[in-house]
PDB file of N, CA and C in Angstrom:
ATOM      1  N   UNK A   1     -25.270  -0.176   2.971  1.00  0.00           N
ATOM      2  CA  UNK A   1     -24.354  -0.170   4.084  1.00  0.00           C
ATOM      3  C   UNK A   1     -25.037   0.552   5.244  1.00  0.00           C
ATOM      4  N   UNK A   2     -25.114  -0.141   6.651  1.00  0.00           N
ATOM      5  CA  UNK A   2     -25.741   0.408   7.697  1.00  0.00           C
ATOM      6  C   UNK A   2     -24.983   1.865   7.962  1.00  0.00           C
ATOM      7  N   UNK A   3     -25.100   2.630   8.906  1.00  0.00           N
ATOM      8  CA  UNK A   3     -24.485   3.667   9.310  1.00  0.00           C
ATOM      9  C   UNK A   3     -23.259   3.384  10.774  1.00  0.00           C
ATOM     10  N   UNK A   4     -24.078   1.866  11.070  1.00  0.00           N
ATOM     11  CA  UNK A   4     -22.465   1.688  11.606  1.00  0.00           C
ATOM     12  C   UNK A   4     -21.427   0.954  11.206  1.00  0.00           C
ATOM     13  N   UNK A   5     -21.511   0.033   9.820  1.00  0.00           N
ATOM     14  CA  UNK A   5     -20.424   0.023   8.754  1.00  0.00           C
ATOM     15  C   UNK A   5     -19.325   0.887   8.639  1.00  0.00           C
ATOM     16  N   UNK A   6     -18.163   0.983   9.074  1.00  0.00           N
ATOM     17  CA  UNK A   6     -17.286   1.999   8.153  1.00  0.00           C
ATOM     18  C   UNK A   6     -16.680   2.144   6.695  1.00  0.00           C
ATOM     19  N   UNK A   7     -16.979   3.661   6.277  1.00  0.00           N
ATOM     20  CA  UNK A   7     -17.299   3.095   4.758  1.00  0.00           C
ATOM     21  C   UNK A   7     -16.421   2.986   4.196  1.00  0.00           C
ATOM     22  N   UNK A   8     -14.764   2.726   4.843  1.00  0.00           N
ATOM     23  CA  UNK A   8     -13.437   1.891   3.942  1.00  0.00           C
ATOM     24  C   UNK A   8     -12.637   1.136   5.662  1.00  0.00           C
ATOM     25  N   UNK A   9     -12.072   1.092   5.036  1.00  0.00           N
ATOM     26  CA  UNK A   9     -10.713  -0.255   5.921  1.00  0.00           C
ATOM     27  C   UNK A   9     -10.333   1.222   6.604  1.00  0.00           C
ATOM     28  N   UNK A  10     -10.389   0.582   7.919  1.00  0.00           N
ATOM     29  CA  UNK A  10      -9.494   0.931   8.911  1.00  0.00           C
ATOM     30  C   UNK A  10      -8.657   0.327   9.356  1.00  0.00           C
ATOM     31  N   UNK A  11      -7.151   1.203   9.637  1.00  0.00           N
ATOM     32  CA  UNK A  11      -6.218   0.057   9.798  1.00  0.00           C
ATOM     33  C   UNK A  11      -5.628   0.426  11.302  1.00  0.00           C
ATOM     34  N   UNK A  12      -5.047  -0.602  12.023  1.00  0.00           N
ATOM     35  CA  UNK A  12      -4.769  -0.956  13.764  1.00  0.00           C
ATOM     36  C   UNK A  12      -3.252   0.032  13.465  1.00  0.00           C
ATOM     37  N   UNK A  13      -3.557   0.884  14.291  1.00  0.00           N
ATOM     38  CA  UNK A  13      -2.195   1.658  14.942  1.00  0.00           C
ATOM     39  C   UNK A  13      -0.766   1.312  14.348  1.00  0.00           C
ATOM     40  N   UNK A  14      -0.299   1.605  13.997  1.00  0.00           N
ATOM     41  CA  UNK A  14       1.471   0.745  13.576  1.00  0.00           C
ATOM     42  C   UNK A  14       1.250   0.173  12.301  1.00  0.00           C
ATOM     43  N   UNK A  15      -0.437  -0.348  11.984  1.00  0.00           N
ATOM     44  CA  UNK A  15      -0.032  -1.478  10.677  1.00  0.00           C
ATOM     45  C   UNK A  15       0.564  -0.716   9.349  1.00  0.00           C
ATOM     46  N   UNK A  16       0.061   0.572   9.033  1.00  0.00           N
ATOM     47  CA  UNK A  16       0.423   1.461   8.301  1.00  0.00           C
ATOM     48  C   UNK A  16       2.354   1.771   7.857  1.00  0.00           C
ATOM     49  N   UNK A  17       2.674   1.756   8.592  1.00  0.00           N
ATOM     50  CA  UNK A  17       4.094   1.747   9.038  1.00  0.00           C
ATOM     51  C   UNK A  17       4.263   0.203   8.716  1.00  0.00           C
ATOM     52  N   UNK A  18       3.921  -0.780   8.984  1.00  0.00           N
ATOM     53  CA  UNK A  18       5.032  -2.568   8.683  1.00  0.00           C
ATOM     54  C   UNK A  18       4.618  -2.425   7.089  1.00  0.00           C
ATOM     55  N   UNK A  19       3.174  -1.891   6.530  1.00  0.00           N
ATOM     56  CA  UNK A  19       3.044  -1.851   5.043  1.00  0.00           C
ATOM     57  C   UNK A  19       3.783  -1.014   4.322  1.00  0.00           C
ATOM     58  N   UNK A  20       4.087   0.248   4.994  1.00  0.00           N
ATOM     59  CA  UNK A  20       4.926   1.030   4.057  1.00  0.00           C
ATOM     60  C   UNK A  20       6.597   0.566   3.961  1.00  0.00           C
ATOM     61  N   UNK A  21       6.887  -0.216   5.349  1.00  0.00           N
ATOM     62  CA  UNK A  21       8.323  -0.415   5.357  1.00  0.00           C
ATOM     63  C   UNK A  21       8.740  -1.588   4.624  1.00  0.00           C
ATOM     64  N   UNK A  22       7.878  -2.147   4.002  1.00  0.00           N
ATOM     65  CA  UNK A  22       7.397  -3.868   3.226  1.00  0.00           C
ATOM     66  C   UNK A  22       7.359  -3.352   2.017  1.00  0.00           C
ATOM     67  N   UNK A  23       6.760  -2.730   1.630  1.00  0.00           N
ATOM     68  CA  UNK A  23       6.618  -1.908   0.419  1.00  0.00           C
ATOM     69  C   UNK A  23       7.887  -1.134  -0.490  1.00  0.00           C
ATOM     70  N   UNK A  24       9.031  -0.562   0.777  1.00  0.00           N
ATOM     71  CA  UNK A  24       9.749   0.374   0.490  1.00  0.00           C
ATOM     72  C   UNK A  24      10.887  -1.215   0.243  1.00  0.00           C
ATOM     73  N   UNK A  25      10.505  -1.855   0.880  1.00  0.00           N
ATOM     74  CA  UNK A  25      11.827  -3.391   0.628  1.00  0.00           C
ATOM     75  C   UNK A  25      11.809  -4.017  -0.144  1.00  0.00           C
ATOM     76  N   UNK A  26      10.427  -4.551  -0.363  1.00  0.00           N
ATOM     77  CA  UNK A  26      10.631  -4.673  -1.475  1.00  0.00           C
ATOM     78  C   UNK A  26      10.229  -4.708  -3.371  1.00  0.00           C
ATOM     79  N   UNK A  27      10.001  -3.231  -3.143  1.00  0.00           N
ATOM     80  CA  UNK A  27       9.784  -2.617  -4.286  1.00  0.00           C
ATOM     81  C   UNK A  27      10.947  -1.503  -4.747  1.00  0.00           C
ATOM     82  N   UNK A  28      12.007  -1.111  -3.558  1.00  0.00           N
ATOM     83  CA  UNK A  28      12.650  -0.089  -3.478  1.00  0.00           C
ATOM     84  C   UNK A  28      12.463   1.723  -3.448  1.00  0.00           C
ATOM     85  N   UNK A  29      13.536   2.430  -3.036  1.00  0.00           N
ATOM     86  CA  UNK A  29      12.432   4.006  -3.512  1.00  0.00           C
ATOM     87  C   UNK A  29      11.270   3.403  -4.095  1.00  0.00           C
ATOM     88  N   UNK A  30      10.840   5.016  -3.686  1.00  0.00           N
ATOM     89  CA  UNK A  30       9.446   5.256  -4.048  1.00  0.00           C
ATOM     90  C   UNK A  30       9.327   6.501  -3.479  1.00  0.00           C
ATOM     91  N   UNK A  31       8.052   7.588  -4.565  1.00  0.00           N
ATOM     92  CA  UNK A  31       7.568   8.761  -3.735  1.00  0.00           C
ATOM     93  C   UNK A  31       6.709   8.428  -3.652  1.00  0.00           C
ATOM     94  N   UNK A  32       6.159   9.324  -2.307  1.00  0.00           N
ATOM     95  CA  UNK A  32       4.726   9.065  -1.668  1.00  0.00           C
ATOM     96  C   UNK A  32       3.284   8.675  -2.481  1.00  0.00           C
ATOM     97  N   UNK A  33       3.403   9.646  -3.914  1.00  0.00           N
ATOM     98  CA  UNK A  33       2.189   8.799  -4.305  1.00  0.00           C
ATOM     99  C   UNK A  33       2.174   7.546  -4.954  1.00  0.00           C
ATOM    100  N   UNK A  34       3.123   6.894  -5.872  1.00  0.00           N
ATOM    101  CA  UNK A  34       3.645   6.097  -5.987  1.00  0.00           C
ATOM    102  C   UNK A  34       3.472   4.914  -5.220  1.00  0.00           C
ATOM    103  N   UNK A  35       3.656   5.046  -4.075  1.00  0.00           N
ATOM    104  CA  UNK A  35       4.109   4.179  -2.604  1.00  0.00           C
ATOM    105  C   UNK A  35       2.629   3.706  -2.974  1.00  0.00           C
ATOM    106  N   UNK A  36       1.114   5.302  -2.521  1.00  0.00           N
ATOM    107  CA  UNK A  36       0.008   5.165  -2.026  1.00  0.00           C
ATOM    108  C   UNK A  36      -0.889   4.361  -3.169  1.00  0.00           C
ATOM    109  N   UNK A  37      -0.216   4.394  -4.042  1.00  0.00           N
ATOM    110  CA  UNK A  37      -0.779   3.722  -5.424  1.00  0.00           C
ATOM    111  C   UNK A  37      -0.635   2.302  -5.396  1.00  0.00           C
ATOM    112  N   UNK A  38       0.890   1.869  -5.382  1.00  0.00           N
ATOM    113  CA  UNK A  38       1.283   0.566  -5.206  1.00  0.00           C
ATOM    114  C   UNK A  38       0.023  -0.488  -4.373  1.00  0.00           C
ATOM    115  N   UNK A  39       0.196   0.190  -2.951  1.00  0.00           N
ATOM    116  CA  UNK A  39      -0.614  -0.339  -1.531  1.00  0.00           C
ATOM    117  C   UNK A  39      -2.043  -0.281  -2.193  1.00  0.00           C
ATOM    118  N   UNK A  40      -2.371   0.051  -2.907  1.00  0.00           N
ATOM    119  CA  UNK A  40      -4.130   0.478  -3.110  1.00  0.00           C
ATOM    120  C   UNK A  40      -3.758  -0.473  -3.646  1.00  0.00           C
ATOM    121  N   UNK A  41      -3.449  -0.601  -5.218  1.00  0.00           N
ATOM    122  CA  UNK A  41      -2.906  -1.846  -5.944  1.00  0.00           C
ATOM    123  C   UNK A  41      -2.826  -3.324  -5.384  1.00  0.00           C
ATOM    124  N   UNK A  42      -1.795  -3.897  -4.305  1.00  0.00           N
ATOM    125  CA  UNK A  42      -1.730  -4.661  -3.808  1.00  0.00           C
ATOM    126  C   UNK A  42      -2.994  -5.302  -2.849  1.00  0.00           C
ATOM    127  N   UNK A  43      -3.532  -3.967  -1.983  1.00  0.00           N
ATOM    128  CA  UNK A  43      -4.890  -4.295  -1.398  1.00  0.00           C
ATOM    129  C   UNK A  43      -6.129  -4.563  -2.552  1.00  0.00           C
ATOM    130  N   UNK A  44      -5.749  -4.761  -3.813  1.00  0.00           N
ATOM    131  CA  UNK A  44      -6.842  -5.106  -4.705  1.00  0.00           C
ATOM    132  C   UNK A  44      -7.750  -4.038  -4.409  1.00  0.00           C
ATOM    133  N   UNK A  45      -8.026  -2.474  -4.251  1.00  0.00           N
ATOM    134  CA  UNK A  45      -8.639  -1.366  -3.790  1.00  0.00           C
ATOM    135  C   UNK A  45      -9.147  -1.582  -2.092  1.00  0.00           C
ATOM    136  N   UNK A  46      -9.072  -2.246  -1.646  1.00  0.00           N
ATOM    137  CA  UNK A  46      -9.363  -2.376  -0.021  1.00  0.00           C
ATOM    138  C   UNK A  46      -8.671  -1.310   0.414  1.00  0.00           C
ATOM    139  N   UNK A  47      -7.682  -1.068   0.027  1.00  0.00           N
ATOM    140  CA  UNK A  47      -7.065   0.589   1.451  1.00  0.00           C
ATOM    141  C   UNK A  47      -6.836   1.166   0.008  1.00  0.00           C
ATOM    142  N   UNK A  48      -7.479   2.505   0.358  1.00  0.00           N
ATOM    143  CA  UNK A  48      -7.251   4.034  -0.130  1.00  0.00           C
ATOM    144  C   UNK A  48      -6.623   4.656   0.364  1.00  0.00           C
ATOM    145  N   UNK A  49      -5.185   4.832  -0.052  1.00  0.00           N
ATOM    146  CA  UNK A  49      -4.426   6.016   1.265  1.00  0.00           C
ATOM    147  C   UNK A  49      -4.416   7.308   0.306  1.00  0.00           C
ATOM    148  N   UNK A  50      -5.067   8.336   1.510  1.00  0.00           N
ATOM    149  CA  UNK A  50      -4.805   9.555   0.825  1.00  0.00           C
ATOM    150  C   UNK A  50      -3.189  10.353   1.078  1.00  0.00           C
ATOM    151  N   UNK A  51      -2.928  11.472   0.873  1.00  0.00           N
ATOM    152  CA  UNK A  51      -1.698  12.503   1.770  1.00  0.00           C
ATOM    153  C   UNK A  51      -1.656  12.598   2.710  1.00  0.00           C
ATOM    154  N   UNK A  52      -2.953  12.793   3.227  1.00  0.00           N
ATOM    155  CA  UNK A  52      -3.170  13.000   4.623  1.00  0.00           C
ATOM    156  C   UNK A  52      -2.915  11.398   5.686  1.00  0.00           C
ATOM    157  N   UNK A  53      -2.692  10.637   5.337  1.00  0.00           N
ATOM    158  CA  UNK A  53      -2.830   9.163   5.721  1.00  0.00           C
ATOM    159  C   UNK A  53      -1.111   8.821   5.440  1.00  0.00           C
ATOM    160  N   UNK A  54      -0.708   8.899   3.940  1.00  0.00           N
ATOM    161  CA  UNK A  54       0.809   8.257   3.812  1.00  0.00           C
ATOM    162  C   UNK A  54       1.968   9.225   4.032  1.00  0.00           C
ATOM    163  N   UNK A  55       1.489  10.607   3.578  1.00  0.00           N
ATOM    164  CA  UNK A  55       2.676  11.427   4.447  1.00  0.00           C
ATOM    165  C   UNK A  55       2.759  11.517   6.154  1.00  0.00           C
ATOM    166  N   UNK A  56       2.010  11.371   6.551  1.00  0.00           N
ATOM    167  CA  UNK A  56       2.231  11.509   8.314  1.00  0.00           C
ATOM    168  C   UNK A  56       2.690  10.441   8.591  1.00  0.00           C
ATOM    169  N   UNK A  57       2.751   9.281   8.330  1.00  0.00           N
ATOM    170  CA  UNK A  57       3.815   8.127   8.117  1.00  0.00           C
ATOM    171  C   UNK A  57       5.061   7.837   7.461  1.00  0.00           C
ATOM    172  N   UNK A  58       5.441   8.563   6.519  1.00  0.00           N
ATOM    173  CA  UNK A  58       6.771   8.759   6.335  1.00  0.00           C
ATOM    174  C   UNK A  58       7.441   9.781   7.104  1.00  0.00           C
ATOM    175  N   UNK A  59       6.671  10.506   7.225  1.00  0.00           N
ATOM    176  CA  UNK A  59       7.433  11.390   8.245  1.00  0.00           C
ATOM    177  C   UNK A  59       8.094  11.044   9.928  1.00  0.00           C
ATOM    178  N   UNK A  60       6.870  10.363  10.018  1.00  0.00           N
ATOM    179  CA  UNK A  60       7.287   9.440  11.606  1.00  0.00           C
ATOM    180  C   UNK A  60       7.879   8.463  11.278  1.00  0.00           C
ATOM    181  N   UNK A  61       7.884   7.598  10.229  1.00  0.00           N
ATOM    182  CA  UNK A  61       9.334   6.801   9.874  1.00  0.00           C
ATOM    183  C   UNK A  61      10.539   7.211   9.559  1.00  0.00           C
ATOM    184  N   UNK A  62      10.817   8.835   8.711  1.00  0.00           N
ATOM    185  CA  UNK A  62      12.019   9.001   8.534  1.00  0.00           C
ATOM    186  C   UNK A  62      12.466   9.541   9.887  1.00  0.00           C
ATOM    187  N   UNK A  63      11.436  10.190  10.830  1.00  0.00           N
ATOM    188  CA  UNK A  63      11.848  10.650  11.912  1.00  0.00           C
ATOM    189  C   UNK A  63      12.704  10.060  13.289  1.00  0.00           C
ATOM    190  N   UNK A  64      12.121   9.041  12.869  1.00  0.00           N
ATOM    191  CA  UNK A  64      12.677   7.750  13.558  1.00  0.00           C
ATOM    192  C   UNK A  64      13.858   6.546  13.007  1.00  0.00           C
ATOM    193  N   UNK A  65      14.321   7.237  11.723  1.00  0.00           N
ATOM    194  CA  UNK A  65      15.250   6.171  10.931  1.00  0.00           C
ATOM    195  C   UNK A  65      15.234   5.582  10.229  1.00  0.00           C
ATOM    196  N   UNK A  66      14.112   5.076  10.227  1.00  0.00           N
ATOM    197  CA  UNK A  66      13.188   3.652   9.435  1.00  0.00           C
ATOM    198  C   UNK A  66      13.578   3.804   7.683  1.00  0.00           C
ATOM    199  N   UNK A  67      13.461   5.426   7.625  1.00  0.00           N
ATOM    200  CA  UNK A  67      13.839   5.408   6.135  1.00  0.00           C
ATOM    201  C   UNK A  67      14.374   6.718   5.552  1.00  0.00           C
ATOM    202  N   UNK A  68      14.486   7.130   4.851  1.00  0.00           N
ATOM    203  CA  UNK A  68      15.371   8.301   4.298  1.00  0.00           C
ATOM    204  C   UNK A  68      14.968   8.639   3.088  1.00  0.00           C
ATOM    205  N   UNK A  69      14.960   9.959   3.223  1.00  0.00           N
ATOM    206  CA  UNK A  69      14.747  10.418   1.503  1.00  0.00           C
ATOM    207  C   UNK A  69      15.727  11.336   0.777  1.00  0.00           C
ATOM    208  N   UNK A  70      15.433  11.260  -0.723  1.00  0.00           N
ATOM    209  CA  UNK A  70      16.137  11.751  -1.719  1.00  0.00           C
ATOM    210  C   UNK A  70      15.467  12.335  -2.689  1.00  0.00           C
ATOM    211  N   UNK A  71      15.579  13.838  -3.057  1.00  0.00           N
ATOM    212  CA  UNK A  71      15.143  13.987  -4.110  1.00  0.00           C
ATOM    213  C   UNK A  71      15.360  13.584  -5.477  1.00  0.00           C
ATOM    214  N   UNK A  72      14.301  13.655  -6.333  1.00  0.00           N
ATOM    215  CA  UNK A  72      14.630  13.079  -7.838  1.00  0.00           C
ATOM    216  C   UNK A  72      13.561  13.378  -8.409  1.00  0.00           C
ATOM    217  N   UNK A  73      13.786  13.077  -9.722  1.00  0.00           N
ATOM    218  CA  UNK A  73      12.363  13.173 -10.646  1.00  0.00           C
ATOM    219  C   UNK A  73      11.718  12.078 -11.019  1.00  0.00           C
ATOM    220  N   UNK A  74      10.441  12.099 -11.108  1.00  0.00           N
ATOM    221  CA  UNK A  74       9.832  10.845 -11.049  1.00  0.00           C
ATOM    222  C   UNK A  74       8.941  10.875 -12.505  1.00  0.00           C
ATOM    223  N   UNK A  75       8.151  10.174 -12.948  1.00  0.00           N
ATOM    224  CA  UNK A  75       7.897   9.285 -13.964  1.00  0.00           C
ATOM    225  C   UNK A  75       7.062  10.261 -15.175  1.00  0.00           C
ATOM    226  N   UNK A  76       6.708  11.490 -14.654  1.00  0.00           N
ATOM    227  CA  UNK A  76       6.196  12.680 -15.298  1.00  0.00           C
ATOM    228  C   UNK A  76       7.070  13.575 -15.266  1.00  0.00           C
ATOM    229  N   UNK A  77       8.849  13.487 -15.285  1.00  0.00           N
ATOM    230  CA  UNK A  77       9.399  14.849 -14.843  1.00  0.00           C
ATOM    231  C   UNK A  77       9.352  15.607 -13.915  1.00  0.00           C
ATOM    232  N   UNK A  78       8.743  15.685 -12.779  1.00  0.00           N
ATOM    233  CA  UNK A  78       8.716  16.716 -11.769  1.00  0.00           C
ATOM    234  C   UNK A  78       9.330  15.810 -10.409  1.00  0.00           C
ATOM    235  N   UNK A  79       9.744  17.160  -9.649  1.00  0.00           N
ATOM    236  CA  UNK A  79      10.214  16.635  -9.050  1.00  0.00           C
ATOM    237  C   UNK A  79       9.576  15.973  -7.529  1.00  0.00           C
ATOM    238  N   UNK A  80      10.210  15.130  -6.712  1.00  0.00           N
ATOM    239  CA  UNK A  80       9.756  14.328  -6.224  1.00  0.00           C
ATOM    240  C   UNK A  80      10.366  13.554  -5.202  1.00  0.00           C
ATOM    241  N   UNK A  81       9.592  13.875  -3.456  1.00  0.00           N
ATOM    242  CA  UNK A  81      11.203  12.934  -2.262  1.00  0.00           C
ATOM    243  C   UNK A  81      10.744  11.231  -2.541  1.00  0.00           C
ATOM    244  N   UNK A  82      12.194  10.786  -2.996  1.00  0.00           N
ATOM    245  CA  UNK A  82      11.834   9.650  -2.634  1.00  0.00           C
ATOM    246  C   UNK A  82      12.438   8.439  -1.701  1.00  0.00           C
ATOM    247  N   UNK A  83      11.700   7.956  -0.981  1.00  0.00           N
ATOM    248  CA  UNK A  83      11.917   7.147  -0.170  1.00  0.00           C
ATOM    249  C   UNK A  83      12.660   5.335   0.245  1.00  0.00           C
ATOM    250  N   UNK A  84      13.666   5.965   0.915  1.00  0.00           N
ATOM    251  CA  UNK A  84      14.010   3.939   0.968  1.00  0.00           C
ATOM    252  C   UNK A  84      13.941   3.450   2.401  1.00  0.00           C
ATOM    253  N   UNK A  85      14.076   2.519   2.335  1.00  0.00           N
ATOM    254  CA  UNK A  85      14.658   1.728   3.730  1.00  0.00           C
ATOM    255  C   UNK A  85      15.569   2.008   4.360  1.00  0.00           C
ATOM    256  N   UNK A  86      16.172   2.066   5.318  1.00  0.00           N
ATOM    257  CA  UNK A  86      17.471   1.610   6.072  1.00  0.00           C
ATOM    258  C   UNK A  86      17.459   0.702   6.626  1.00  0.00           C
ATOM    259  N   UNK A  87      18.945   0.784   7.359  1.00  0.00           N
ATOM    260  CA  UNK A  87      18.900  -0.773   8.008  1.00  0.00           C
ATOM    261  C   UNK A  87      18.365  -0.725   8.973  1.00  0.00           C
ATOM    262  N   UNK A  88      18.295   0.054   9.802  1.00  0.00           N
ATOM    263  CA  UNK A  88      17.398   0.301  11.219  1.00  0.00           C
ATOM    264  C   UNK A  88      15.888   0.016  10.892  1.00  0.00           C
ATOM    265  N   UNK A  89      15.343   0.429   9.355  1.00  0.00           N
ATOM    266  CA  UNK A  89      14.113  -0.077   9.470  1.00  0.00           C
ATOM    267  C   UNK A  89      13.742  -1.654   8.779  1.00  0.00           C
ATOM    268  N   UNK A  90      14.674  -2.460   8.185  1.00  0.00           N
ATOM    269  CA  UNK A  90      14.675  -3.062   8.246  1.00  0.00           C
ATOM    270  C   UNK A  90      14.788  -4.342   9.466  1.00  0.00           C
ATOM    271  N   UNK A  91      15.724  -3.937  10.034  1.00  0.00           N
ATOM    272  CA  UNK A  91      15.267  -4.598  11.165  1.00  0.00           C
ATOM    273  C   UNK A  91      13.956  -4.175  12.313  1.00  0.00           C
ATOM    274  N   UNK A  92      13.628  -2.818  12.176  1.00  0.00           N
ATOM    275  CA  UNK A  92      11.910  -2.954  12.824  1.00  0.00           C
ATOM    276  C   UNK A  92      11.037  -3.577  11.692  1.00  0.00           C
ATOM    277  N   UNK A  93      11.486  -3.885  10.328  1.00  0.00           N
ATOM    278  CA  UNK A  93      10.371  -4.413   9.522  1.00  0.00           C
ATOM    279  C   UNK A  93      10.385  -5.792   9.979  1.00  0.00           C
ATOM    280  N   UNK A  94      11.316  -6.458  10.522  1.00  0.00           N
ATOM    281  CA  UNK A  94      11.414  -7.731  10.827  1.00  0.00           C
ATOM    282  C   UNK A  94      10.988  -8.102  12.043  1.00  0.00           C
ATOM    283  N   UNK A  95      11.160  -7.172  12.913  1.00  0.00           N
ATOM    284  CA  UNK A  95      10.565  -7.180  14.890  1.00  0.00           C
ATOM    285  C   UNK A  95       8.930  -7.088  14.532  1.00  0.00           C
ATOM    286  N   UNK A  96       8.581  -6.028  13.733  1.00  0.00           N
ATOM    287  CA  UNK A  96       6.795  -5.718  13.588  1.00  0.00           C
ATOM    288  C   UNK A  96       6.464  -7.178  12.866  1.00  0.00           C
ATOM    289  N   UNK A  97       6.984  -7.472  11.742  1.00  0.00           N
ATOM    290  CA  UNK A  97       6.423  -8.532  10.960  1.00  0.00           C
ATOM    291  C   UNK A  97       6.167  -9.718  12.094  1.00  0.00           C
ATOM    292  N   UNK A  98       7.043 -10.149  12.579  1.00  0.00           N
ATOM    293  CA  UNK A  98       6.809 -11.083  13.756  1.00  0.00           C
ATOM    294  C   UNK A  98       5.794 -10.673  15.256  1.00  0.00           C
ATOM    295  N   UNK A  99       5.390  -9.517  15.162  1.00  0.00           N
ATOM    296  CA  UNK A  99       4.397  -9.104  16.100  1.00  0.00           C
ATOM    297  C   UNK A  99       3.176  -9.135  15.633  1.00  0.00           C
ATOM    298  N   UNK A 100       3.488  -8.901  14.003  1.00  0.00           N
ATOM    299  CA  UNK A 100       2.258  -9.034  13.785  1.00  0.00           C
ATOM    300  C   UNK A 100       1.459 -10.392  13.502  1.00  0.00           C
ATOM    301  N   UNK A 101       3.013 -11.443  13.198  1.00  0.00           N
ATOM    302  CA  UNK A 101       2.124 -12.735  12.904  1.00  0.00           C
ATOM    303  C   UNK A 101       1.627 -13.433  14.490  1.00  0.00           C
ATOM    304  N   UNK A 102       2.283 -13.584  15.450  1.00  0.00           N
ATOM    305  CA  UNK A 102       1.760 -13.071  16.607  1.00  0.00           C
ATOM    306  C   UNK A 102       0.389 -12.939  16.786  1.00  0.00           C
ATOM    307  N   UNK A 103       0.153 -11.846  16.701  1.00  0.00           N
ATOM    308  CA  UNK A 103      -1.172 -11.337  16.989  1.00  0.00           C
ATOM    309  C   UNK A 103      -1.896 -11.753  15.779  1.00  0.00           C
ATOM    310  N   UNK A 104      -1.919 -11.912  14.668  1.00  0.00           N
ATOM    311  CA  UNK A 104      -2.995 -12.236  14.210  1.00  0.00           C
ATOM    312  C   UNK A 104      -3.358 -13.887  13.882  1.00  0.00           C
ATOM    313  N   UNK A 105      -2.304 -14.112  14.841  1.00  0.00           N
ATOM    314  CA  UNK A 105      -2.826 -15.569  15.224  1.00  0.00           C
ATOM    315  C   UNK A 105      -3.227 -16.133  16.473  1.00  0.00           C
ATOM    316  N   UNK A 106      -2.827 -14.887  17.388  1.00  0.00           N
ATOM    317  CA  UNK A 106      -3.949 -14.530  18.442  1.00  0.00           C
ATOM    318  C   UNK A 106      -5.507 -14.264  18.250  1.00  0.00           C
ATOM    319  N   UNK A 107      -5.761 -13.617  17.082  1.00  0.00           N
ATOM    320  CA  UNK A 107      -6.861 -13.249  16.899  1.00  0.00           C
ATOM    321  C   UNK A 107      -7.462 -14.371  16.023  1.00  0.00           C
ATOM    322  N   UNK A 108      -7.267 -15.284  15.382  1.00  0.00           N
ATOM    323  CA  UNK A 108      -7.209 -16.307  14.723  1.00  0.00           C
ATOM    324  C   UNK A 108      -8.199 -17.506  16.045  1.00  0.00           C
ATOM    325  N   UNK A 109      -7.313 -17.316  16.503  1.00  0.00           N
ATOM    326  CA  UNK A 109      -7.515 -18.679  17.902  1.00  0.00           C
ATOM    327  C   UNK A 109      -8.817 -17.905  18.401  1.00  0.00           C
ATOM    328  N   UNK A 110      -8.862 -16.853  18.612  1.00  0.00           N
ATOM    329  CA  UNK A 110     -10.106 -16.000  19.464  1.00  0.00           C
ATOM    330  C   UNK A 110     -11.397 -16.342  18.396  1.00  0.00           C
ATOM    331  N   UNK A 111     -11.168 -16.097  17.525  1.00  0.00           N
ATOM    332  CA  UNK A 111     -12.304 -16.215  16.473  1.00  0.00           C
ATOM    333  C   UNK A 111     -12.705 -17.401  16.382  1.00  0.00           C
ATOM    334  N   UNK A 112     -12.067 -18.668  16.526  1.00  0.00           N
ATOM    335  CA  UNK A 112     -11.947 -19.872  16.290  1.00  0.00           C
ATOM    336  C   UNK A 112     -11.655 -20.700  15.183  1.00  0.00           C
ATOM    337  N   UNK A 113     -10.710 -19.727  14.593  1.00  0.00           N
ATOM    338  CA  UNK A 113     -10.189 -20.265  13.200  1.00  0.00           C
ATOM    339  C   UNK A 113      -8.717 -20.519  13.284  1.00  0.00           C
ATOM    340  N   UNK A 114      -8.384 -22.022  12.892  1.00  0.00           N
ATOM    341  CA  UNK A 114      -6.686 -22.123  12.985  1.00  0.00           C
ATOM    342  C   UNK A 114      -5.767 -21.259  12.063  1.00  0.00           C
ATOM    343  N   UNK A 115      -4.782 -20.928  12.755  1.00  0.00           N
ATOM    344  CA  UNK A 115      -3.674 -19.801  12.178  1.00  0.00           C
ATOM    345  C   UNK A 115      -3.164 -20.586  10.816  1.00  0.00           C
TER     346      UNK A 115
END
């Protein structure tokens, strides 16, 4: 790998947030590592989210509505916030999802590949 390679996935501003709010819909709760496990999972290992990466995003989602938490115990006994949807973020999961198909069929056409 050259040195200007980056050496995992970087992801565009906001996308972090339509994956976690997709995630929280439909998989239901979830605590944060859980969540960060799932997404690694689903990306077939392409995104690694650490704490530092999926908590500063739930936090600016619950801060904003998007989702809410509850404590509970999770799958080892300890305890654990876990996270759902609301309806407020359901409907930004539905405004982003459509921005994003949008744009990446903007970027589609730029590249010269049909959407």
């Amino acid at each position: 790998m050259s040195k200007e390679e980056p050496s995992r996935t970087q992801l565009l501003q906001g996308t972090l947030d339509l994956i976690v709010l997709q995630t929280l819909a439909s998989m239901g709760p979830q605590h944060g590592y859980g969540l960060a496990q799932r997404i690694q999972q689903v990306s077939e290992d392409l995104l690694h989210l650490n704490q530092g990466t999926v908590y500063p995003a739930l936090l600016r989602l619950q801060q904003q509505g998007s989702i809410e938490s509850e404590w509970g115990t999770s799958e080892n006994n300890r305890q654990a916030k876990y996270y759902s949807i609301t309806r407020a973020g359901r409907k930004m999961l539905s405004a982003e999802t459509e921005r994003w198909r949008q744009f990446s069929g903007f970027v589609s056409k730029i590249l010269g590949n049909p959407a």
